[in-house]
N, C-alpha and C. Protein backbone atom coordinates (compact mmCIF):
# COMPACT_ATOMS: atom_id res chain seq x y z
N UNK A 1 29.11 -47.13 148.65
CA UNK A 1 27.94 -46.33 148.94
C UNK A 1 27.89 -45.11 148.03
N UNK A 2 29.08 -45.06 147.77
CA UNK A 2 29.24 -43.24 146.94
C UNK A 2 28.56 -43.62 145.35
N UNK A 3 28.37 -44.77 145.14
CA UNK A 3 27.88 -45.57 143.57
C UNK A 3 26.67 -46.35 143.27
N UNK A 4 26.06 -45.65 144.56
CA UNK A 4 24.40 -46.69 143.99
C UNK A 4 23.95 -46.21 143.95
N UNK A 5 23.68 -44.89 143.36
CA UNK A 5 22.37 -44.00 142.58
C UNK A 5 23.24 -44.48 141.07
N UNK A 6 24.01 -44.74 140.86
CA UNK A 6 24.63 -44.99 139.39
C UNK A 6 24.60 -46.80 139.20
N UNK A 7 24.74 -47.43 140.54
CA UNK A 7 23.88 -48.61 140.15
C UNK A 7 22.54 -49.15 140.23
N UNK A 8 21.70 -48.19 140.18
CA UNK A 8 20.13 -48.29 140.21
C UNK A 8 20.04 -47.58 139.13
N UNK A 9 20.59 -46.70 138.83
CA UNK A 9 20.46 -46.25 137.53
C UNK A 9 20.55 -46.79 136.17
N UNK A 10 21.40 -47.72 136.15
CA UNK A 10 22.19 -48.89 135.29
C UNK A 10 21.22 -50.19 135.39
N UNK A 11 20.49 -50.34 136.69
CA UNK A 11 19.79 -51.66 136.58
C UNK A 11 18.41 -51.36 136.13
N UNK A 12 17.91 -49.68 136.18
CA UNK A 12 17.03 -49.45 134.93
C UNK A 12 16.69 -49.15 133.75
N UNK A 13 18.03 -49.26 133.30
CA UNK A 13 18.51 -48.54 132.11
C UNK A 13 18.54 -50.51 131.65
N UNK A 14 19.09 -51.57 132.05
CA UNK A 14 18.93 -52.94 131.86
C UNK A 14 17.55 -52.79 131.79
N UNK A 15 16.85 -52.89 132.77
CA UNK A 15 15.26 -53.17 132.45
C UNK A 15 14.80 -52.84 131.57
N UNK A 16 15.40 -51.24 130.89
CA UNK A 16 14.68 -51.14 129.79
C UNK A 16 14.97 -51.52 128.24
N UNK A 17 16.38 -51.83 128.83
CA UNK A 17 17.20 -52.51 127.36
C UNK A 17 16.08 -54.23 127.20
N UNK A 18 15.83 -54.14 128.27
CA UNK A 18 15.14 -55.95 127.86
C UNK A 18 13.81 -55.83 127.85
N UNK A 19 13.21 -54.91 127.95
CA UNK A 19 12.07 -54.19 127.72
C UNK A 19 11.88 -53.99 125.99
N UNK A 20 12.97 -53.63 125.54
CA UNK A 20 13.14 -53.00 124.23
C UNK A 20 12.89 -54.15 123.28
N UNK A 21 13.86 -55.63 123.72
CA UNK A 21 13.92 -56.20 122.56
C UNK A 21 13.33 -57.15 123.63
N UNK A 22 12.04 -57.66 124.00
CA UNK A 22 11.47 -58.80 124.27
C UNK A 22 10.01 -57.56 124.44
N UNK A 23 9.01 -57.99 122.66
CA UNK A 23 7.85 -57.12 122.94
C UNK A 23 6.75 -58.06 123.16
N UNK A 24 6.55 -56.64 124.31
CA UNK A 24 4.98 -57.36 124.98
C UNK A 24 3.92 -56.40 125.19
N UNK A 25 3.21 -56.49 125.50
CA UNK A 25 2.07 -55.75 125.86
C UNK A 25 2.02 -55.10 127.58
N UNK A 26 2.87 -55.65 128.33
CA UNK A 26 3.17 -55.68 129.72
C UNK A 26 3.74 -54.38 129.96
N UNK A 27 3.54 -53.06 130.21
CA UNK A 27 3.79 -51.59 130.53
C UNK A 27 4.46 -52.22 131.85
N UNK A 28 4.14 -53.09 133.11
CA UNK A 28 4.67 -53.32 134.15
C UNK A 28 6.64 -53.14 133.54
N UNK A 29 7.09 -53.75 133.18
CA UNK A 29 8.93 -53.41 132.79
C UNK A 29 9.24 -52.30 132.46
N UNK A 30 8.57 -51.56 131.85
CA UNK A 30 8.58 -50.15 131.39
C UNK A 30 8.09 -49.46 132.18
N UNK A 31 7.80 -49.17 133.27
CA UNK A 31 7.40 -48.53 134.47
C UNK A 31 8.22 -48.58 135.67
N UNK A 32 9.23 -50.11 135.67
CA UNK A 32 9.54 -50.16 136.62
C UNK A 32 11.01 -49.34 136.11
N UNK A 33 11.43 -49.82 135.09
CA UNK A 33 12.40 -49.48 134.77
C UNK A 33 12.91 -47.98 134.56
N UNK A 34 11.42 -47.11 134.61
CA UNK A 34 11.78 -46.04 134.45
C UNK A 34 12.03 -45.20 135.66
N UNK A 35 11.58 -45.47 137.13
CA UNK A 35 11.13 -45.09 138.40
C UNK A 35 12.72 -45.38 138.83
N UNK A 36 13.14 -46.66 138.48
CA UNK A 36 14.69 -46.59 138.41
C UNK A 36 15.54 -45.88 138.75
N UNK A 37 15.53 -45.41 136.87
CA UNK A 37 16.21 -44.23 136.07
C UNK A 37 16.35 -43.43 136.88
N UNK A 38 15.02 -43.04 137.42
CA UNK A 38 14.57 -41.82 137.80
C UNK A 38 15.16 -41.68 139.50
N UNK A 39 14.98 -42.74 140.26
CA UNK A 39 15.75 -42.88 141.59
C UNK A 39 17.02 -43.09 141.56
N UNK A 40 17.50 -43.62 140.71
CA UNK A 40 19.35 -43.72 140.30
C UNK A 40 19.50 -41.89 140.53
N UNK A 41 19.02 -41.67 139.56
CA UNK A 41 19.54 -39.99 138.85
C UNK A 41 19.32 -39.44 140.13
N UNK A 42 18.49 -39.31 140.54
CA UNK A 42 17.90 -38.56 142.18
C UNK A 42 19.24 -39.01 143.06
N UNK A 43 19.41 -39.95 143.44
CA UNK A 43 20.13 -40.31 144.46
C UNK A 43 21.44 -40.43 144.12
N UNK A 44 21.88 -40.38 142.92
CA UNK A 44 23.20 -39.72 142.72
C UNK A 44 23.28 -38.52 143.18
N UNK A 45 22.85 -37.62 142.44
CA UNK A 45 22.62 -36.31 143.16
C UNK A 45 22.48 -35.92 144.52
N UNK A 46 21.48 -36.79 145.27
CA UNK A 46 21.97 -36.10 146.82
C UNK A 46 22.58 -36.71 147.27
N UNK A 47 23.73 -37.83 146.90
CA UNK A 47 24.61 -38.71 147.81
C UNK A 47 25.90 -37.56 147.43
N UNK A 48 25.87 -36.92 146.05
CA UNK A 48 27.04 -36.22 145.40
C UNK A 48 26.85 -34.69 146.30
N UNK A 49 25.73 -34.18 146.43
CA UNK A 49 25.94 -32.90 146.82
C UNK A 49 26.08 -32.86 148.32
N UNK A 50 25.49 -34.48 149.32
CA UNK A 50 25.66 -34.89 150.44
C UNK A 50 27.47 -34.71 151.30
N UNK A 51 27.44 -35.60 150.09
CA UNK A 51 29.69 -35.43 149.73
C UNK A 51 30.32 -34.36 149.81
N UNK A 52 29.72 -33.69 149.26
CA UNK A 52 30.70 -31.90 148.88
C UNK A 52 30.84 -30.91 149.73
């Protein structure tokens, strides 16, 4: 539990690695992938300062 803002973080940071090298016109992978990022990073943070 103490590691899934860093594995949601990692599975959008994948989305966007396959985002990168398979081009399309589809913004849908690149959106999702970034909301991710963005909830990984978040929820590291309050699971870490939750901890302390």
């Amino acid at each position: 539990m103490k590691y899934i803002g860093i594995c949601v973080l990692l599975l959008g940071a994948l989305l966007l690695i396959i985002a990168g090298f398979n081009p399309s016109d589809d913004n849908l992978l690149l959106g999702s992938g970034l909301a991710l990022v963005v909830l990984g990073y978040l929820a590291h943070i309050f699971i870490s300062k939750r901890k302390a």
